[in-house]
N, C-alpha and C. Protein backbone atom coordinates (compact mmCIF):
# COMPACT_ATOMS: atom_id res chain seq x y z
N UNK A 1 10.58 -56.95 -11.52
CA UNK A 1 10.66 -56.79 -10.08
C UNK A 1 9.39 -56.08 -9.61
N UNK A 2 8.46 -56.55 -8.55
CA UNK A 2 7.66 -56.15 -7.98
C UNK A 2 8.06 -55.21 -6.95
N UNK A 3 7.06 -54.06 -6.75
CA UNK A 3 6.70 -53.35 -5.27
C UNK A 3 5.72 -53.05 -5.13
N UNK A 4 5.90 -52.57 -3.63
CA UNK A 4 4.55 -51.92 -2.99
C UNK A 4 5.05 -50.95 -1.94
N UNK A 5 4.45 -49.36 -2.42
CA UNK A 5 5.16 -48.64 -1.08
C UNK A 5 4.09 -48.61 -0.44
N UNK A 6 4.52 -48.03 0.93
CA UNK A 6 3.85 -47.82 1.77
C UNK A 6 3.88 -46.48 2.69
N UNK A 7 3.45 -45.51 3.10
CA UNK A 7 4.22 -44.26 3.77
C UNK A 7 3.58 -44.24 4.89
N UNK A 8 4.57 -43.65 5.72
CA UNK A 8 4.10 -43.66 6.93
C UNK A 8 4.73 -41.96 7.83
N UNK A 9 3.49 -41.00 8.43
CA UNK A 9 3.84 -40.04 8.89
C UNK A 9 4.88 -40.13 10.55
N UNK A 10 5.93 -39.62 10.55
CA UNK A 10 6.66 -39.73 11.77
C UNK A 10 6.53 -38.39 12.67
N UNK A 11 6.30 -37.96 13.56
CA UNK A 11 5.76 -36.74 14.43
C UNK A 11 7.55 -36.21 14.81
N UNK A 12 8.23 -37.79 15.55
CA UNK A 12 9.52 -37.26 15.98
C UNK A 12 10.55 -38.06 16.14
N UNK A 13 12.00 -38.32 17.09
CA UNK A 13 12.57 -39.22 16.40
C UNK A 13 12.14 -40.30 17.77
N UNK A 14 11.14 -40.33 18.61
CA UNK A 14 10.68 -41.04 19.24
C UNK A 14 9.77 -42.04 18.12
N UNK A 15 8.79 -41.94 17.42
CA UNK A 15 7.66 -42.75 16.51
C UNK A 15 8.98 -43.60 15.61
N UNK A 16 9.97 -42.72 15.44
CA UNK A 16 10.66 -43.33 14.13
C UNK A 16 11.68 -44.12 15.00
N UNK A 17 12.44 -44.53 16.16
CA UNK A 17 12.25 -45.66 16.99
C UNK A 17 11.80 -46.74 17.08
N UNK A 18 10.26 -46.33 17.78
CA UNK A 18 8.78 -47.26 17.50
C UNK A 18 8.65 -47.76 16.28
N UNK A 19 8.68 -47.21 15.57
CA UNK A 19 8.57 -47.89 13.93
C UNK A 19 9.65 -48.97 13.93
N UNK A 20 10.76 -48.36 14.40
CA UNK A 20 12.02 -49.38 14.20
C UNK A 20 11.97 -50.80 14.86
N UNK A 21 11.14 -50.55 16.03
CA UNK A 21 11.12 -51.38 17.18
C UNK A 21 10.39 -52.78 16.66
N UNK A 22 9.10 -51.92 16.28
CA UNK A 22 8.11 -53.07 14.91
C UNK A 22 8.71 -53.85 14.33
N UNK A 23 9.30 -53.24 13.22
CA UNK A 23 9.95 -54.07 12.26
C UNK A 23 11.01 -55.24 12.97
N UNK A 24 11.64 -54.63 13.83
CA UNK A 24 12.68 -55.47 14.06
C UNK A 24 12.19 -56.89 15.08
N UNK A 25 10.51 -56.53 15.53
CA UNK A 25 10.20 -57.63 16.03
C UNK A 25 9.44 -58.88 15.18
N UNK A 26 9.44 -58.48 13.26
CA UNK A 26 8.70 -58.99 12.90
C UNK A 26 9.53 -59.45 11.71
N UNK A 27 10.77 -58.80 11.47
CA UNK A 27 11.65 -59.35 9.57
C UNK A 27 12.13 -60.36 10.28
N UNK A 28 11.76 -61.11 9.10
CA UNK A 28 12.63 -62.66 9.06
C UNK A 28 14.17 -62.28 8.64
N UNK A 29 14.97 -63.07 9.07
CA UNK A 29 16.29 -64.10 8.56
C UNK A 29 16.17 -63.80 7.20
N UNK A 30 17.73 -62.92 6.95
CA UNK A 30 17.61 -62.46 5.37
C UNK A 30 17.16 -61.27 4.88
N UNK A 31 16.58 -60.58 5.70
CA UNK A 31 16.00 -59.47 5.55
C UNK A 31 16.88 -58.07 4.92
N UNK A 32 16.93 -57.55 4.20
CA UNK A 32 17.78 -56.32 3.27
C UNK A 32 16.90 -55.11 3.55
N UNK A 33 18.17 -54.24 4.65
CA UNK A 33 17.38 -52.68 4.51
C UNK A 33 18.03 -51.81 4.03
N UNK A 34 17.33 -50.99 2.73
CA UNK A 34 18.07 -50.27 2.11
C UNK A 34 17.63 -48.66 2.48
N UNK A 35 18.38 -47.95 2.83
CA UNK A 35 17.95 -46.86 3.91
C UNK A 35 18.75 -45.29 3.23
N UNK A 36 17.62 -44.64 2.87
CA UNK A 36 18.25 -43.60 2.43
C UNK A 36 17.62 -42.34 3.00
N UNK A 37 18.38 -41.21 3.01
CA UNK A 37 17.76 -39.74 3.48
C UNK A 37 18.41 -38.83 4.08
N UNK A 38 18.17 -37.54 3.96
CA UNK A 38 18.94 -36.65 4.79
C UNK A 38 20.10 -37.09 5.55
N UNK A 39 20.88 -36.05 5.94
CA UNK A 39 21.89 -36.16 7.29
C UNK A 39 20.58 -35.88 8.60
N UNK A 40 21.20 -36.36 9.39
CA UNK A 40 19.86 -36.38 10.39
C UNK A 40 18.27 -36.79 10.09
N UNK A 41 18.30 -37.36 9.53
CA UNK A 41 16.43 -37.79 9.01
C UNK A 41 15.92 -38.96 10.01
N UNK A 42 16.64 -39.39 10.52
CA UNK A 42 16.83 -40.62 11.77
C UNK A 42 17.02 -41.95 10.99
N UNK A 43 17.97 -42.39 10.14
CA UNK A 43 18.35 -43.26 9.88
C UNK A 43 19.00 -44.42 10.57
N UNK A 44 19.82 -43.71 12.02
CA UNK A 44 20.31 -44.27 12.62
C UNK A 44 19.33 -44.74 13.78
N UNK A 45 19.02 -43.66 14.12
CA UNK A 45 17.59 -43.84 14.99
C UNK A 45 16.74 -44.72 14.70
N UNK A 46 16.15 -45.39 13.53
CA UNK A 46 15.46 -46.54 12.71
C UNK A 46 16.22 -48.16 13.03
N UNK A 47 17.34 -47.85 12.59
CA UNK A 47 18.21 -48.99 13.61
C UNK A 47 18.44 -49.14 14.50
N UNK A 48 18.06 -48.38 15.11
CA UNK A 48 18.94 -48.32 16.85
C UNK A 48 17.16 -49.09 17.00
N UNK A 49 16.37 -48.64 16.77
CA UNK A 49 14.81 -49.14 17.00
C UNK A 49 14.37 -50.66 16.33
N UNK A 50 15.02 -50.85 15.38
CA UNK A 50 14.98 -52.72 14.76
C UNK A 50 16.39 -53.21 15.81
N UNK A 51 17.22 -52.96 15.81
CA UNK A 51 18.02 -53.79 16.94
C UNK A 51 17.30 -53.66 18.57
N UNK A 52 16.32 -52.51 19.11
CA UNK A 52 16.15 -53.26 19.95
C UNK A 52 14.58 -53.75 20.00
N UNK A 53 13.92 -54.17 18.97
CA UNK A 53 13.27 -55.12 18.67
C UNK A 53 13.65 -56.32 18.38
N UNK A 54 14.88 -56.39 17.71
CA UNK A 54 15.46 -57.73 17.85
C UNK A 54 16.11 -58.29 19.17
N UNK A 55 15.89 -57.50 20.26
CA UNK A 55 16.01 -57.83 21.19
C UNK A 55 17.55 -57.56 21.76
N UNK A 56 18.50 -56.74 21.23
CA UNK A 56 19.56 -56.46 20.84
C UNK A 56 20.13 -55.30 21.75
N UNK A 57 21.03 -55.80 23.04
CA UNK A 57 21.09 -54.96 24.01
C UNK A 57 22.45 -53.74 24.19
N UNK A 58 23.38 -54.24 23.20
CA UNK A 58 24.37 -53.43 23.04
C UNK A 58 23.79 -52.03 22.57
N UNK A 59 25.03 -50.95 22.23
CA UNK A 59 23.85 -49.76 22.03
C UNK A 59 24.50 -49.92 20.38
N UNK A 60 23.51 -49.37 19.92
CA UNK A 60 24.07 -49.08 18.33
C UNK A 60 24.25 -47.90 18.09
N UNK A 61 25.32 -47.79 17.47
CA UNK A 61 26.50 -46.61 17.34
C UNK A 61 26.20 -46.64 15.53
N UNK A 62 26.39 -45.32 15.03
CA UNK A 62 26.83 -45.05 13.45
C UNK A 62 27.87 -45.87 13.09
N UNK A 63 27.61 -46.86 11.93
CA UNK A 63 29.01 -47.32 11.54
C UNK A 63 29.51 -46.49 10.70
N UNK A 64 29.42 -45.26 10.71
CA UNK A 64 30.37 -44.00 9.71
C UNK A 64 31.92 -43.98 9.49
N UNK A 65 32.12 -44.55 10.49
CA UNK A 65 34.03 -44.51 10.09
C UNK A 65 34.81 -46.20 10.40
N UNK A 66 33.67 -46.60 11.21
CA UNK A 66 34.04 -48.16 11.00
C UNK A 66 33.32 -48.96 10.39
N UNK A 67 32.53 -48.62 8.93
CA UNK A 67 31.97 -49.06 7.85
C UNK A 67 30.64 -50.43 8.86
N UNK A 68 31.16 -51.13 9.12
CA UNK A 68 30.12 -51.69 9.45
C UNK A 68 30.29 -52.29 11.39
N UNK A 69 29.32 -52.32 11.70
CA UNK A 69 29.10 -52.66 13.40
C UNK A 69 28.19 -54.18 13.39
N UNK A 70 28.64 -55.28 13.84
CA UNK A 70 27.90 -56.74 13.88
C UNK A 70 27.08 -56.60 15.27
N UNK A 71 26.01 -56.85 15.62
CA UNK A 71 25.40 -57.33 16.74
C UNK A 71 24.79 -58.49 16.50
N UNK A 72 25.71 -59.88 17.16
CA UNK A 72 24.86 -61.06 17.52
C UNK A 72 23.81 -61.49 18.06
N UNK A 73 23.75 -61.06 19.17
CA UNK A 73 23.18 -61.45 20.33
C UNK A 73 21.72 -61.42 20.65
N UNK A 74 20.74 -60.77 19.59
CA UNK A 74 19.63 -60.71 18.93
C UNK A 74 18.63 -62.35 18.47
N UNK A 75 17.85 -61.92 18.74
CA UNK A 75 16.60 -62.97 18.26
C UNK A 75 17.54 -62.94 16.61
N UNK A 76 17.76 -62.62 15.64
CA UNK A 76 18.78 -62.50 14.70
C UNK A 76 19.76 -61.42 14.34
N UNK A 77 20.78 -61.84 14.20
CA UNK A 77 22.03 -61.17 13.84
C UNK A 77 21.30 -59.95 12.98
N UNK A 78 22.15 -58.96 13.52
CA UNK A 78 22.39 -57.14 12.59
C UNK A 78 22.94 -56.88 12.08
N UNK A 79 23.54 -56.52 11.11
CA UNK A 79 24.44 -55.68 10.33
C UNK A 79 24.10 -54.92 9.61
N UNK A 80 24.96 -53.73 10.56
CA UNK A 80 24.61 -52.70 10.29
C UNK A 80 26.11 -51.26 9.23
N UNK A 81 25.73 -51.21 8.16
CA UNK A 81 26.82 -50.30 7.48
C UNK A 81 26.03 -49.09 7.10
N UNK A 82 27.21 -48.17 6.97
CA UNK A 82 27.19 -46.86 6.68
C UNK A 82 28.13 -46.64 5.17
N UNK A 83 27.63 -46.60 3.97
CA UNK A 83 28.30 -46.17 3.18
C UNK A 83 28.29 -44.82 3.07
N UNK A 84 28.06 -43.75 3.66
CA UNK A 84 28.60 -42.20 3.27
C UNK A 84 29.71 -41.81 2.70
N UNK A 85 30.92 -42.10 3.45
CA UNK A 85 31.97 -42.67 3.23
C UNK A 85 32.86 -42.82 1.97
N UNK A 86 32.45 -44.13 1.29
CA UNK A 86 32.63 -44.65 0.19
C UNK A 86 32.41 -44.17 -0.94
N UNK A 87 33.10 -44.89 -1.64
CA UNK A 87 33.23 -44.62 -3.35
C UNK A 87 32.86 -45.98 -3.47
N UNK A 88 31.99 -45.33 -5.23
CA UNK A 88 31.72 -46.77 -5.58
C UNK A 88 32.51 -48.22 -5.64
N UNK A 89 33.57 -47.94 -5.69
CA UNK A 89 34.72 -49.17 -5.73
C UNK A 89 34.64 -49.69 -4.85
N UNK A 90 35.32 -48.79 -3.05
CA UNK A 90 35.15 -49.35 -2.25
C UNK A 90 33.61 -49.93 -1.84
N UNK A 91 32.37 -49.42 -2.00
CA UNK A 91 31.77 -50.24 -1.77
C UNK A 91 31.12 -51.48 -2.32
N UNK A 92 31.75 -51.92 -3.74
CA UNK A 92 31.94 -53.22 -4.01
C UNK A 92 32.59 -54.45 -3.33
N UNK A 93 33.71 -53.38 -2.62
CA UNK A 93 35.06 -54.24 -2.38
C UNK A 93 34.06 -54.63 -1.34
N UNK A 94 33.47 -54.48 -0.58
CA UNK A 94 33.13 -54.80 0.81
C UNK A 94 32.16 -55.86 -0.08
N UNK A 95 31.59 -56.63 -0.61
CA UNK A 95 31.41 -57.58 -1.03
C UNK A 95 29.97 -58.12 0.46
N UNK A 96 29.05 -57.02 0.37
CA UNK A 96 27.73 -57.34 0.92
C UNK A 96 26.94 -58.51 0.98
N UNK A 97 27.07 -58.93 -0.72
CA UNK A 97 26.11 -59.92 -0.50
C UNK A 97 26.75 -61.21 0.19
N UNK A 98 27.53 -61.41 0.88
CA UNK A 98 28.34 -62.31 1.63
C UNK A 98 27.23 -62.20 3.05
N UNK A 99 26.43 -60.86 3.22
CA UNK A 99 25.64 -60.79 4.44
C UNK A 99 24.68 -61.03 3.99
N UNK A 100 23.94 -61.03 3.16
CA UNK A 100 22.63 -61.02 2.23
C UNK A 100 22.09 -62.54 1.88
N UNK A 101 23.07 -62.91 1.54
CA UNK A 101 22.95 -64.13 1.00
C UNK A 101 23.44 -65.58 2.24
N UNK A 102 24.07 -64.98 3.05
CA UNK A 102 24.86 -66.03 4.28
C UNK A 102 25.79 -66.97 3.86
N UNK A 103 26.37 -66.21 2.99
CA UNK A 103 27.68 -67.56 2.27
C UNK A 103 28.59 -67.63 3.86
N UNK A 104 28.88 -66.22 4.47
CA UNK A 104 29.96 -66.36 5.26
C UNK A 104 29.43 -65.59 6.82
N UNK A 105 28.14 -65.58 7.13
CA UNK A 105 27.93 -64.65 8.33
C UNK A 105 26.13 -65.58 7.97
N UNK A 106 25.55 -66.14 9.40
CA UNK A 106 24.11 -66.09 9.49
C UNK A 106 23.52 -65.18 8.80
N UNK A 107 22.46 -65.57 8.52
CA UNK A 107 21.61 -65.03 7.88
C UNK A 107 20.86 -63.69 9.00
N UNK A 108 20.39 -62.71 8.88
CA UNK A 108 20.20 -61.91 9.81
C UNK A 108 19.15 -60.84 9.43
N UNK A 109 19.57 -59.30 9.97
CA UNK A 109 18.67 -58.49 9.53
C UNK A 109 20.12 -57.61 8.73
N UNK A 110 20.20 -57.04 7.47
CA UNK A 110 20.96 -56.25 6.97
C UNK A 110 20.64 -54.67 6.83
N UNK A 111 21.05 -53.87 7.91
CA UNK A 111 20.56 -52.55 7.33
C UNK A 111 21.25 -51.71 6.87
N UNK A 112 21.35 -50.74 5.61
CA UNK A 112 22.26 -50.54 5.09
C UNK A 112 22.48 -48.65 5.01
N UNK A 113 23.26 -47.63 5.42
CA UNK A 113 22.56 -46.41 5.66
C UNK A 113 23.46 -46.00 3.94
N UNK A 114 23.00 -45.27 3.84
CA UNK A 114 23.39 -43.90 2.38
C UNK A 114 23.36 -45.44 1.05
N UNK A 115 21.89 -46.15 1.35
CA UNK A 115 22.28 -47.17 0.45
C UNK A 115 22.11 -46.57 -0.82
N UNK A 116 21.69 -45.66 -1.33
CA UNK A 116 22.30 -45.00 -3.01
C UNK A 116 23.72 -45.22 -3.47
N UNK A 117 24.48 -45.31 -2.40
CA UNK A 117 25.74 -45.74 -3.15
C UNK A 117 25.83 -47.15 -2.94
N UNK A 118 25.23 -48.07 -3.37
CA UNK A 118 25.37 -49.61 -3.46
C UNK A 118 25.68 -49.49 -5.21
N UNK A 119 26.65 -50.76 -5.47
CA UNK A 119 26.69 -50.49 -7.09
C UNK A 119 26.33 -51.74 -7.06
N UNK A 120 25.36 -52.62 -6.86
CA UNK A 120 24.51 -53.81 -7.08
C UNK A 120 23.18 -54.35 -6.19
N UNK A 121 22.55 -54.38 -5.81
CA UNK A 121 21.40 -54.96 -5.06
C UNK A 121 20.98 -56.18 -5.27
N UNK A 122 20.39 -56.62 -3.97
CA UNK A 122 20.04 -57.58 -2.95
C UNK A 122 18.84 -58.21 -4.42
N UNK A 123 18.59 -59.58 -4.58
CA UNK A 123 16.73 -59.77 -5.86
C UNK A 123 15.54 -59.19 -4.66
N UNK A 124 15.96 -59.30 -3.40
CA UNK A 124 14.78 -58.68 -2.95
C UNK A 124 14.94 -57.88 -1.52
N UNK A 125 14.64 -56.58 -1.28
CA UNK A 125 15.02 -56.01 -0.09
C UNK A 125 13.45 -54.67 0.46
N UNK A 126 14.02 -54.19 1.23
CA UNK A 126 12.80 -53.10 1.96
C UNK A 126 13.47 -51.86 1.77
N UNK A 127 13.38 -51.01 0.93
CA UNK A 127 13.70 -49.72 0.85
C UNK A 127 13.02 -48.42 1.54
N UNK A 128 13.59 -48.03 2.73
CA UNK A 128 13.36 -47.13 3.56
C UNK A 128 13.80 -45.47 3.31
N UNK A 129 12.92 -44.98 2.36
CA UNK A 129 13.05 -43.17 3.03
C UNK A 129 12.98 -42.38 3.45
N UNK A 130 13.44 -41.96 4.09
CA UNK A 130 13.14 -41.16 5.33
C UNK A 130 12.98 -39.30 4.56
N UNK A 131 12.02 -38.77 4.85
CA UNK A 131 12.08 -37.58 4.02
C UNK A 131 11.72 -36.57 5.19
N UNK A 132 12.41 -35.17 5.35
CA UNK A 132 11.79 -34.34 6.44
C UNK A 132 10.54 -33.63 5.46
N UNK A 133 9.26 -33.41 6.01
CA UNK A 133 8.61 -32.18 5.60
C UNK A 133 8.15 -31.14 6.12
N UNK A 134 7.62 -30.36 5.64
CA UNK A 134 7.47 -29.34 5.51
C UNK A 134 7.25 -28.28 7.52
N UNK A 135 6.24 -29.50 8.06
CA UNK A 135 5.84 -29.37 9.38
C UNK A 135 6.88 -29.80 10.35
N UNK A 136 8.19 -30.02 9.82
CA UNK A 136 8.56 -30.87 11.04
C UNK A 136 8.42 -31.94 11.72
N UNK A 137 8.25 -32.98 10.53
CA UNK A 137 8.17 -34.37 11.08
C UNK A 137 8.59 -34.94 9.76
N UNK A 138 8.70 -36.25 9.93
CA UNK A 138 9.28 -36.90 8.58
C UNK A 138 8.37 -38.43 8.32
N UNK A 139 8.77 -38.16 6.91
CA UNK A 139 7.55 -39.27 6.18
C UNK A 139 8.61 -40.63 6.07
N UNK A 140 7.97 -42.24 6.50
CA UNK A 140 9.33 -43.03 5.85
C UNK A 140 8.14 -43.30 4.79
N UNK A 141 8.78 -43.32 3.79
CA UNK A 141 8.66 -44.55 2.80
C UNK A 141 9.34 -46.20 2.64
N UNK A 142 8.59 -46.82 2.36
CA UNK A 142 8.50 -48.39 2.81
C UNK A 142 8.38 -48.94 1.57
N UNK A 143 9.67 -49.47 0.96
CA UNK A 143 8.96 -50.24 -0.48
C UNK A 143 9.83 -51.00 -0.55
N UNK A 144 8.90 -51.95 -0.47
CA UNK A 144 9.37 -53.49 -0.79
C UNK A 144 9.39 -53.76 -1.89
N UNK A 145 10.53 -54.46 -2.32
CA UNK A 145 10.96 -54.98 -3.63
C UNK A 145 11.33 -56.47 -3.95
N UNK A 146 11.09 -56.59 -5.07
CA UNK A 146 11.06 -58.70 -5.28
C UNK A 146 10.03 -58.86 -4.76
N UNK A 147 10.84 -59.69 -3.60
CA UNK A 147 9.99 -61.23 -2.92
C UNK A 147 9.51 -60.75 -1.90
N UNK A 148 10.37 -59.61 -1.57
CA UNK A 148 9.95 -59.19 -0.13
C UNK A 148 8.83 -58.65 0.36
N UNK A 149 7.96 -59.13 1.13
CA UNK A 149 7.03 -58.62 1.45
C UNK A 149 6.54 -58.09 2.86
N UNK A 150 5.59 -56.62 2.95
CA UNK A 150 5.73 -56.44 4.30
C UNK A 150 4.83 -55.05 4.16
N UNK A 151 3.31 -55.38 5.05
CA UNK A 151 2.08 -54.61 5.25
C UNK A 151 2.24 -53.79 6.32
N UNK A 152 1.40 -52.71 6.10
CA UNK A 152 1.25 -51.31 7.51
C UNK A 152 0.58 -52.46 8.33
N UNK A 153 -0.08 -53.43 7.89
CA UNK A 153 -0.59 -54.39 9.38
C UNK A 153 0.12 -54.71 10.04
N UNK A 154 1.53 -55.13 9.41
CA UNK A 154 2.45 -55.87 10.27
C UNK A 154 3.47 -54.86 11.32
N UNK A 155 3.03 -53.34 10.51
CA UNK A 155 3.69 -52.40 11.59
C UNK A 155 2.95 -52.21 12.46
């Protein structure tokens, strides 16, 4: 399996938005976000910023207690889950790659929050970390894995 990270400095949870906003105007159909970091690191904030780059006008809410939130209505479909939650079992049971793969839901953008507890992965996805440092701003890390590919040009 190939990667390539990429890091990128965030000032506040406005840039990490903007960042979101990017991406979400530029991943293809199929796209796997695997999203890890702090409580508060703006994880949610990162999605709320690719859904409304995907053009995506509902508001996006934490799926923390209702595991996952669908938004259609997008240049492509969202789905968006929160495993915090979960145990490894249950988050088998939820049987992801059904979104990943489009056996049973369009193909879309998948973003996935506390994805450390996945007990299988996507052959190719974008792994997002969000890290606070030291100054008060936070670093994402960007690493693409497999097939997936995706340059600071394209942000």
């Amino acid at each position: 399996m190939t990667f390539k990270l990429q890091e990128i400095t965030l000032a506040n949870s406005q840039e990490t938005h903007q960042l979101g906003i990017k991406l979400g105007c530029i991943l293809p159909a199929g796209t796997v976000i695997l999203l890890s970091g702090d409580l508060g690191a703006g994880k949610t904030t990162l999605v709320q910023g690719i859904g409304a780059g995907l053009g995506i006008t509902d508001p996006i809410v934490s799926p923390t207690f209702t595991l996952i939130n669908e938004y259609p209505e997008g240049r492509l479909p969202l789905y968006h889950f929160d495993l915090y939650r979960l145990s490894p079992s249950e988050v088998e049971a939820l049987s992801l790659e059904n979104y990943w793969e489009g056996q049973e839901f369009p193909l879309g953008v998948v973003a996935i929050e506390w994805a450390e507890k996945l007990t299988y992965l996507p052959n190719s996805y974008l792994q997002i970390q969000l890290i606070y440092t030291p100054d008060d701003r936070r670093l994402a890390k960007l690493i693409s894995r497999g097939n997936f590919t995706l340059s600071l040009e394209d942000v």
